[in-house]
Protein backbone atom coordinates (compact mmCIF):
# COMPACT_ATOMS: atom_id res chain seq x y z
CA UNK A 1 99.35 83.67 100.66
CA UNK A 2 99.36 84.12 97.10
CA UNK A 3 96.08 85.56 95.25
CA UNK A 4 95.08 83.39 93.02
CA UNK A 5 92.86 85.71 90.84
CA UNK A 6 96.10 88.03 90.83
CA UNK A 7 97.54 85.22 89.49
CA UNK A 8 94.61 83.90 87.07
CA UNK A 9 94.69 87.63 85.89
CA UNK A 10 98.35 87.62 85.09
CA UNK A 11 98.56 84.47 83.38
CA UNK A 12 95.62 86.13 80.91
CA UNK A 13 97.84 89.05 80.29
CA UNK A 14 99.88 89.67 77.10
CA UNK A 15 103.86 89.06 77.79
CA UNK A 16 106.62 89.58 75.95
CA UNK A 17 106.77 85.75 75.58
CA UNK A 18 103.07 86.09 73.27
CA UNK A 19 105.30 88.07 70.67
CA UNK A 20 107.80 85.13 70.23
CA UNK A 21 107.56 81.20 68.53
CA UNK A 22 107.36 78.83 70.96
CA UNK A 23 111.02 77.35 70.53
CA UNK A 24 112.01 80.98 71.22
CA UNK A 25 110.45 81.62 75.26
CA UNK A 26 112.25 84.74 77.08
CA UNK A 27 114.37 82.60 80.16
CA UNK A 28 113.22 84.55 83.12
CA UNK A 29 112.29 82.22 86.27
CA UNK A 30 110.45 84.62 88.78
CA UNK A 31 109.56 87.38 86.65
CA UNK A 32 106.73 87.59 83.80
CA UNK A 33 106.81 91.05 82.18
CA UNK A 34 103.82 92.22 80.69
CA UNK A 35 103.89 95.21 77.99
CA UNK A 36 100.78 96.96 77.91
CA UNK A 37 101.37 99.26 75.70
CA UNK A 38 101.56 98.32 72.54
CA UNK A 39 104.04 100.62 69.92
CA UNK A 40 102.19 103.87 69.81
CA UNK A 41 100.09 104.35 73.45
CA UNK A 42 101.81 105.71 76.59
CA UNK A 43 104.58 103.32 78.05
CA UNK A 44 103.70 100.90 81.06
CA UNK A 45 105.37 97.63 81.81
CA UNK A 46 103.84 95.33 84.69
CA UNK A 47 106.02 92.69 86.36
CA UNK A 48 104.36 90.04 88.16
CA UNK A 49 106.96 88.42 90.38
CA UNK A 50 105.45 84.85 90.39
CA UNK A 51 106.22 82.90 93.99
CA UNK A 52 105.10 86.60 95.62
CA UNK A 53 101.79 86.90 93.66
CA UNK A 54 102.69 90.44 94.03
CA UNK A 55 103.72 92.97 91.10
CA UNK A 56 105.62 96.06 90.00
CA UNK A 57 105.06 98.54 88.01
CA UNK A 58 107.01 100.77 85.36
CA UNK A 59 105.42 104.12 84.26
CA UNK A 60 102.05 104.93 84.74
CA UNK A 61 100.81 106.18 81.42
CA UNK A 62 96.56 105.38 81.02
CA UNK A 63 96.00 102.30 82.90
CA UNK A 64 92.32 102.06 83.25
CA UNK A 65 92.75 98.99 81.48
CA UNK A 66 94.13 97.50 84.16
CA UNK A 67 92.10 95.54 86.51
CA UNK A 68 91.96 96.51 89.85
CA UNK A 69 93.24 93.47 91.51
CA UNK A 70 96.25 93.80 89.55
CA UNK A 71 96.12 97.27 90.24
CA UNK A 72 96.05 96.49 94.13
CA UNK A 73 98.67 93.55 93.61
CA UNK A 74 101.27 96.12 93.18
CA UNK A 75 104.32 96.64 95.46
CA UNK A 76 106.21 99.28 93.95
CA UNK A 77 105.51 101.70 91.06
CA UNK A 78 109.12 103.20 89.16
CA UNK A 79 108.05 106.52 87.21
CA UNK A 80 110.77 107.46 84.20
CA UNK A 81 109.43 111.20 84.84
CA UNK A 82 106.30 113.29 85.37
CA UNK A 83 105.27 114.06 81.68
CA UNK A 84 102.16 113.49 81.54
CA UNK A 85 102.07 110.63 79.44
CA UNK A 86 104.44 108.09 81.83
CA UNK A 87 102.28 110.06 85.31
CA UNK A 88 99.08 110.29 83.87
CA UNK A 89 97.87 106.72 85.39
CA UNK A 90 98.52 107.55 89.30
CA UNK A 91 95.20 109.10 89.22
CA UNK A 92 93.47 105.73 88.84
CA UNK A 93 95.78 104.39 91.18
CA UNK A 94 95.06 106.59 93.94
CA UNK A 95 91.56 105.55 92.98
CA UNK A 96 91.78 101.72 93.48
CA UNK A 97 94.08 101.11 96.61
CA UNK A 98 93.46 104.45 98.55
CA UNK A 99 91.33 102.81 100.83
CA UNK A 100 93.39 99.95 101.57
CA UNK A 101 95.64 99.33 104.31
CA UNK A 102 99.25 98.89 103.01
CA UNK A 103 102.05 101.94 102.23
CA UNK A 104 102.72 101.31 97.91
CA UNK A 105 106.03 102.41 96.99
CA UNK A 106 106.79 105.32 94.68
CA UNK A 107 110.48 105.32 92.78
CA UNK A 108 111.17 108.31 90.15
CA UNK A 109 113.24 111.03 89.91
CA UNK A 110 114.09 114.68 91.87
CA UNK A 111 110.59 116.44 92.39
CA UNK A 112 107.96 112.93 92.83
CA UNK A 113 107.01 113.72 95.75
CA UNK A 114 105.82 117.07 95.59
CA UNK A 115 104.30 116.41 92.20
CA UNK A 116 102.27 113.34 93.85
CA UNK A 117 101.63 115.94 96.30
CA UNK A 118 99.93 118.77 94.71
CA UNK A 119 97.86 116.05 92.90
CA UNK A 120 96.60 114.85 95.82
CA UNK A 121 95.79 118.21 97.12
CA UNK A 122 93.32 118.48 93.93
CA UNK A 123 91.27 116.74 96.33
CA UNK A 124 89.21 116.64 99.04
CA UNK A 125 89.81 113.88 102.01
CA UNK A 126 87.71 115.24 104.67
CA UNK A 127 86.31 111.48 104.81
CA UNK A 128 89.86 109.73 105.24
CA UNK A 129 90.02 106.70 107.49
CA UNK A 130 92.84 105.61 109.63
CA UNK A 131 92.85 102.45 107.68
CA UNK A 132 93.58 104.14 104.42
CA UNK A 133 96.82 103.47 102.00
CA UNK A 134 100.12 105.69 102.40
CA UNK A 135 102.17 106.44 99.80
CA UNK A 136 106.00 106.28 100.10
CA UNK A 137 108.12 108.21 97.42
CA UNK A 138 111.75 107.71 96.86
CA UNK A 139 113.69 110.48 94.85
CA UNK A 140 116.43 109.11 92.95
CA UNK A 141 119.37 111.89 92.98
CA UNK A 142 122.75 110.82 91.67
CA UNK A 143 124.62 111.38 94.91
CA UNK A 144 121.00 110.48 97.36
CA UNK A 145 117.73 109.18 97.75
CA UNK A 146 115.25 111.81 99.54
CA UNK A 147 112.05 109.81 101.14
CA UNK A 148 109.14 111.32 101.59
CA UNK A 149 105.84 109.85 103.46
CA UNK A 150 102.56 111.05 102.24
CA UNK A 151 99.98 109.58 105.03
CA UNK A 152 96.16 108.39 103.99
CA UNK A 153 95.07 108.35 107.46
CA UNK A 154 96.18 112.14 107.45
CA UNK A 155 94.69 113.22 103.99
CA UNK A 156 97.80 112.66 102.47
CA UNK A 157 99.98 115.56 104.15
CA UNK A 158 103.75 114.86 103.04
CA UNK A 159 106.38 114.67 104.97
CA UNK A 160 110.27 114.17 104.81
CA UNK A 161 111.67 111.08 106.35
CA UNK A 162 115.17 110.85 105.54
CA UNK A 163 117.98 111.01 103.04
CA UNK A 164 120.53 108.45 102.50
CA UNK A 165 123.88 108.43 100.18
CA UNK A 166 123.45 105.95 96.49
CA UNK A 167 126.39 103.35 97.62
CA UNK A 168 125.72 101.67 93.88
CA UNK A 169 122.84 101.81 91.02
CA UNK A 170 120.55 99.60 92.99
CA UNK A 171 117.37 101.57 94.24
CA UNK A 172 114.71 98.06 95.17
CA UNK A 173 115.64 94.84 95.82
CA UNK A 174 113.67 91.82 97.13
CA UNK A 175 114.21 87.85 97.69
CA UNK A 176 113.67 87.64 93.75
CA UNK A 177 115.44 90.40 91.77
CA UNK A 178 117.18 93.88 92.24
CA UNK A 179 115.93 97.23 90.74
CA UNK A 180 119.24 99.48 89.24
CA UNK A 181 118.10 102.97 87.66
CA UNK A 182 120.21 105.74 85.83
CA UNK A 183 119.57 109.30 85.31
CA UNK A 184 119.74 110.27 82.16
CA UNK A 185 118.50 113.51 80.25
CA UNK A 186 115.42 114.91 78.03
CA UNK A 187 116.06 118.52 79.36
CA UNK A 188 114.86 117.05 82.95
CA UNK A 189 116.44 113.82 85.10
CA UNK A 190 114.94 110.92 83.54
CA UNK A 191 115.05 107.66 85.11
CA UNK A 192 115.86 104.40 82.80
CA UNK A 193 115.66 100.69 84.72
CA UNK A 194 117.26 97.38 84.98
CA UNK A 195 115.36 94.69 86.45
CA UNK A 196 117.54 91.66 87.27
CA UNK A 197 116.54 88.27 88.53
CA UNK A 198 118.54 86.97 91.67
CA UNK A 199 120.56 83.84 90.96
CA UNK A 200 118.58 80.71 91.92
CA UNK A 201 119.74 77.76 93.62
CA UNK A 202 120.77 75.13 90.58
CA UNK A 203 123.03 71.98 90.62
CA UNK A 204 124.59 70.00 87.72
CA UNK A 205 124.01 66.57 88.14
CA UNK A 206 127.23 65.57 86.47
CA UNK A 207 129.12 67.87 88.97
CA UNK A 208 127.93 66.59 91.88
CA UNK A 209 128.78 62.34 90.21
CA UNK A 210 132.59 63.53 89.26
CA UNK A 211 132.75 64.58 93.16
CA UNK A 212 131.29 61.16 94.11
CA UNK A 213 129.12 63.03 96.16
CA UNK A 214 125.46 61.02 97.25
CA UNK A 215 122.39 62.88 96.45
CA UNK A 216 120.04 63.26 99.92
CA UNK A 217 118.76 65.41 102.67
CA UNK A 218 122.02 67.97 102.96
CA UNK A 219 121.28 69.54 99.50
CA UNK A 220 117.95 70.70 100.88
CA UNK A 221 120.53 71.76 104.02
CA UNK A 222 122.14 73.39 101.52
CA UNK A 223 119.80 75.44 99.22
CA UNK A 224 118.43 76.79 102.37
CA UNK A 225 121.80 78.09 103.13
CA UNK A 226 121.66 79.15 99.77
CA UNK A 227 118.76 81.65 100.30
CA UNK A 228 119.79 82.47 103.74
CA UNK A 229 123.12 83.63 102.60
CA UNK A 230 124.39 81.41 105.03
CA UNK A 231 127.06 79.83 102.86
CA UNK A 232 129.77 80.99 103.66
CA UNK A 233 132.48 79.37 106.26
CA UNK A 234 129.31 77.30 107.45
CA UNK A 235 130.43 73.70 107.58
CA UNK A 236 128.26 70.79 105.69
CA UNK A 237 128.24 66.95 106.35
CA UNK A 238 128.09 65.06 102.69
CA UNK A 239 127.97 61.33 101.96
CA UNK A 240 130.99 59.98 99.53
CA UNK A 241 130.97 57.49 97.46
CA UNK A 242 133.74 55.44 97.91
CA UNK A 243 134.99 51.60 96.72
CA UNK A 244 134.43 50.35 100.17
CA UNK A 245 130.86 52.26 99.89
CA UNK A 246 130.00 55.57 101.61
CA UNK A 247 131.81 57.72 104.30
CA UNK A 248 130.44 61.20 105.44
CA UNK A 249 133.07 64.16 104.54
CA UNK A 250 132.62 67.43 106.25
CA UNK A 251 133.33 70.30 103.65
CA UNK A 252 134.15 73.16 106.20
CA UNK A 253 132.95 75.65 103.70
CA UNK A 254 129.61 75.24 102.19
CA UNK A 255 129.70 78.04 99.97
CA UNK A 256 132.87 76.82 98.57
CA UNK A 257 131.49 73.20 98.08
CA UNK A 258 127.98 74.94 96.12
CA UNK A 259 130.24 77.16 93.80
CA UNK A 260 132.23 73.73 92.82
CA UNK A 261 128.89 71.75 91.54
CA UNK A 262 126.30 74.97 90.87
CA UNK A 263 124.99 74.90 87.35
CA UNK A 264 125.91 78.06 85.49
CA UNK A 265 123.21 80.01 84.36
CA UNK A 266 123.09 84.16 83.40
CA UNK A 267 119.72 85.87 85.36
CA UNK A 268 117.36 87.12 83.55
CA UNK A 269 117.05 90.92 83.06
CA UNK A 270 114.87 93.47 81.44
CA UNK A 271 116.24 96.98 80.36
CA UNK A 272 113.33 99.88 79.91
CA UNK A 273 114.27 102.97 78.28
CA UNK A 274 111.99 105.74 77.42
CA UNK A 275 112.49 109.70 76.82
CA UNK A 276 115.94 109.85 76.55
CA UNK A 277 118.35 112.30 74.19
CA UNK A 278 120.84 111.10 71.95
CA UNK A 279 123.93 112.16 73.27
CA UNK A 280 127.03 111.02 74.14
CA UNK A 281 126.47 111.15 78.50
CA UNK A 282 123.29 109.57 77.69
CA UNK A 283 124.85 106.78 75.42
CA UNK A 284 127.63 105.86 77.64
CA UNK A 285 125.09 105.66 81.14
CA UNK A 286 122.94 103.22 78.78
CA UNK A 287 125.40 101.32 77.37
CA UNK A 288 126.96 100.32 80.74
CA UNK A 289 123.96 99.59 82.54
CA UNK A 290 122.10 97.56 79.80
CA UNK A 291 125.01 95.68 78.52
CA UNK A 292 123.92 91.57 77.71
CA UNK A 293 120.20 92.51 78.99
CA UNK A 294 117.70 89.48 78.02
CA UNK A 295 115.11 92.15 77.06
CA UNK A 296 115.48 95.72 76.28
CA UNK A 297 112.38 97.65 75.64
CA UNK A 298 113.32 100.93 74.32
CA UNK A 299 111.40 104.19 72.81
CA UNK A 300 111.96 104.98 69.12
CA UNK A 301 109.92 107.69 68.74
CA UNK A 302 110.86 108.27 65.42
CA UNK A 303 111.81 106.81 62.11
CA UNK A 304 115.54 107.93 60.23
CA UNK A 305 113.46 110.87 58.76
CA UNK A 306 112.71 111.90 61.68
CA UNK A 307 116.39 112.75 62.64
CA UNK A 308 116.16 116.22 63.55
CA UNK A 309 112.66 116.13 65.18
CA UNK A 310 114.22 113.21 67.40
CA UNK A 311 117.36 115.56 68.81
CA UNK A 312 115.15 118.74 69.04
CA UNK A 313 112.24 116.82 71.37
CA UNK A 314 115.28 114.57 73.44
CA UNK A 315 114.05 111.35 71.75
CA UNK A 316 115.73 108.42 69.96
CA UNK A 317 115.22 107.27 66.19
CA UNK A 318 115.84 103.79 64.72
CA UNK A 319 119.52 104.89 63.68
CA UNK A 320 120.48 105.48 67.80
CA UNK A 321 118.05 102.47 68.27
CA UNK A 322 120.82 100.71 65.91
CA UNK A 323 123.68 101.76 67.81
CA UNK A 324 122.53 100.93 70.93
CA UNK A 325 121.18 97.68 70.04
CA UNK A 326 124.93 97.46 68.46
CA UNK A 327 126.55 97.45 71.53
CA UNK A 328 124.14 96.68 74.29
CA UNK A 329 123.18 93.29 72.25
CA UNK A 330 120.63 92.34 74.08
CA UNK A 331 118.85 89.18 73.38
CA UNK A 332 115.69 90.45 72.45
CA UNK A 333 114.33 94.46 71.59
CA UNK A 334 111.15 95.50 71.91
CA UNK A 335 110.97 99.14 70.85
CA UNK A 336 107.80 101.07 71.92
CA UNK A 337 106.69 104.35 72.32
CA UNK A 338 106.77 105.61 68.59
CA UNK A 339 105.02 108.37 67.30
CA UNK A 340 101.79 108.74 66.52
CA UNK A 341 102.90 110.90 63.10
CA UNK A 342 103.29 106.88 62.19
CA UNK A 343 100.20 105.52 62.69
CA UNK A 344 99.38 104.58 58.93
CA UNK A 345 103.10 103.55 59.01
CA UNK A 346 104.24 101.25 61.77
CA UNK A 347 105.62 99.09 59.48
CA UNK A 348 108.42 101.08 58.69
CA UNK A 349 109.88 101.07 62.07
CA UNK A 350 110.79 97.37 61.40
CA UNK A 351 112.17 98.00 57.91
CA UNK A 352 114.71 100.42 59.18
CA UNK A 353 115.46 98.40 62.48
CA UNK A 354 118.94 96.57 62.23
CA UNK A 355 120.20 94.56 65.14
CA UNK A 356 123.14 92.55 65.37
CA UNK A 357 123.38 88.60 64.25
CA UNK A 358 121.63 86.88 67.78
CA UNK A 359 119.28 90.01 68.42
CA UNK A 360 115.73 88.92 68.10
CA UNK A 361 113.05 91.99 67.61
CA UNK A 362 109.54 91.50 69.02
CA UNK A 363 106.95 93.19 67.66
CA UNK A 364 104.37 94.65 69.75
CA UNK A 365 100.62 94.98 68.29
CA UNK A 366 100.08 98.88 67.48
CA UNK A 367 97.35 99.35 70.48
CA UNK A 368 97.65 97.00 73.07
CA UNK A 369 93.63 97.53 74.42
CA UNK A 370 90.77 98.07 72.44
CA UNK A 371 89.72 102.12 71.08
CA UNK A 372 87.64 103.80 73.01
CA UNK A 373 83.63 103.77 72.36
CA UNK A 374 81.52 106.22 70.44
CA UNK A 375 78.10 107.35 71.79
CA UNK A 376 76.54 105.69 69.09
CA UNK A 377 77.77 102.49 70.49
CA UNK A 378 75.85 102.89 74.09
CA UNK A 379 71.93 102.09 74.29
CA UNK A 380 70.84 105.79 74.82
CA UNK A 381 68.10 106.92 77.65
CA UNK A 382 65.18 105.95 74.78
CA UNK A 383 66.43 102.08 74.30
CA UNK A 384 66.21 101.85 78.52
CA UNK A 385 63.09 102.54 79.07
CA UNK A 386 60.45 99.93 80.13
């Protein structure tokens, strides 16, 4: 059953649609990406998936703005790397859904696991219960993914499950979209993500009148075939119009019959990028995963100036932002995760930003969440007392 404070919650978030005019909405159907991040703090993306009520997760910078209900809504959490800045945030994870019964699912690259170990080892579980979360962490090689099992009911002792051979770039997948990662470099692996909706059931109208076929009960027949992915060589009974009025005509292939009156339409997708090296194994693995993405949200840490700083620290500046957006051409960038040298200065970025003709740039606020207090803004002991 869907939560509907989870749900309350998300609709209250800021999306990537809150940076756009309204003629302009991002087309995704069963995903609402929310960027939390703003241009300058540490990177995290949350993706409700809407008919679940349930959520992922993409880096784990500071999240303590993050509600725990949302926290506790999440399914899977995908970690670029372990610098501090994209890990930081599994802390207060840990802290909201540890005592909750359900296994959340780690993704990220070589070395997770015993990183989220040794964390966990900073403390002390002598009080676990055997209802308590587990944690699950996938390690994304580029031959393999290692699983590991780190058990609540067992204070969190890791163990290895299994190993299994990559047969594409897909790492997740559920009823609603498919997770595809890349390992690219900034002197470690670095993971970068492609979150793709699954095609949805859709007709056209003027399809299904040039077949003469009569709307009614076997296109329900059929779009649960659909999501079945029972099409195929399955037979289906359809009314036809004819002059004499209607016969039933058995198609003895349904799939065939659904690709004949489907209404084209391209899934939505979302690209994230983040610590990555301009080079030229770098450009190629981005360019062919991210190709025609709806939304690519990419790092430029650093304006043209900023050239050499950029290829000594394994970041990108807006000139490899402009080649990438060149021939990725998504339809809409969101670059994030720029340098705080450019915090009188965000501006700029946008000056020196030049997509193609039908590449739309949003433009994130510079801090997504309010600062953080000073003293003098707390009552202190004195204003307490009776």
């Amino acid at each position: 059953m869907k939560n509907k404070n989870v749900l309350k919650f998300m609709e209250s978030c800021p999306s990537s649609d809150d940076f756009l005019p309204d003629a302009m909405k991002i087309p995704f159907r069963t995903i609402q990406p929310r960027f939390f991040s703003g241009l300058f703090d540490d990177p995290l993306m949350l993706i409700p998936i809407r008919p679940l009520g349930r959520s992922l997760l993409v880096d784990c910078g500071q999240i303590h703005h993050l509600a725990k209900r949302v926290v506790k809504s999440l399914d899977a959490i995908f970690i670029t790397h372990a610098h501090m800045d994209h890990f930081m945030g599994i802390d207060t994870v840990i802290r909201m859904v540890h005592v909750s019964p359900k296994t959340l699912e780690l993704f990220g690259p070589e070395g997770l696991a015993g990183k989220l170990e040794h964390k966990l080892k900073g403390y002390n579980w002598n009080l676990a219960e055997d209802h308590w979360c587990s944690f699950r962490v996938r390690e994304v090689h580029p031959e393999k993914i290692r699983t590991y099992f780190l058990s609540g009911p067992e204070g969190f002792s890791c163990r290895f499950e299994h190993e299994k051979p990559r047969q594409d770039r897909t790492i997740y997948r559920n009823r609603y979209l498919r997770m595809e990662a890349e390992i690219c470099d900034h002197r470690i692996p670095v993971l970068i993500f492609r979150i793709t909706e699954n095609s949805t059931f859709l007709i056209d109208e003027e399809k299904v009148a040039g077949m003469n076929l009569v709307r009614g009960p076997w296109l329900k027949r059929l779009k649960k075939m659909f999501y079945a992915e029972e099409l195929a060589e399955k037979p289906i009974a359809v009314p036809v119009r004819k002059e004499e009025g209607e016969e039933e005509r058995t198609f003895p292939d349904a799939g065939v019959l659904y690709d004949r009156i489907r209404k084209e339409r391209t899934p939505g997708s979302l690209g994230y990028v983040t610590d990555v090296g301009f080079s030229e194994e770098n450009a190629k693995k981005l360019i062919s995963l991210m190709h025609g993405v709806t939304v690519l949200a990419c790092e430029c840490a650093y304006l043209k100036e900023g050239l050499e700083k950029a290829r000594s620290s394994f970041h990108l500046c807006t000139d490899d932002l402009n080649f990438l957006s060149r021939r990725i051409r998504p339809r809409y960038l969101l670059p994030m995760h720029l340098s705080k040298n450019y915090l009188s200065c965000s501006e700029r970025l946008f000056e020196e930003l030049n997509p193609p003709s039908g590449v739309t740039i949003l433009r994130p606020e510079d801090y997504a969440t309010p600062r953080p207090l000073l003293p003098c803004e707390l009552p202190d002991f004195g204003d307490m007392l009776p």
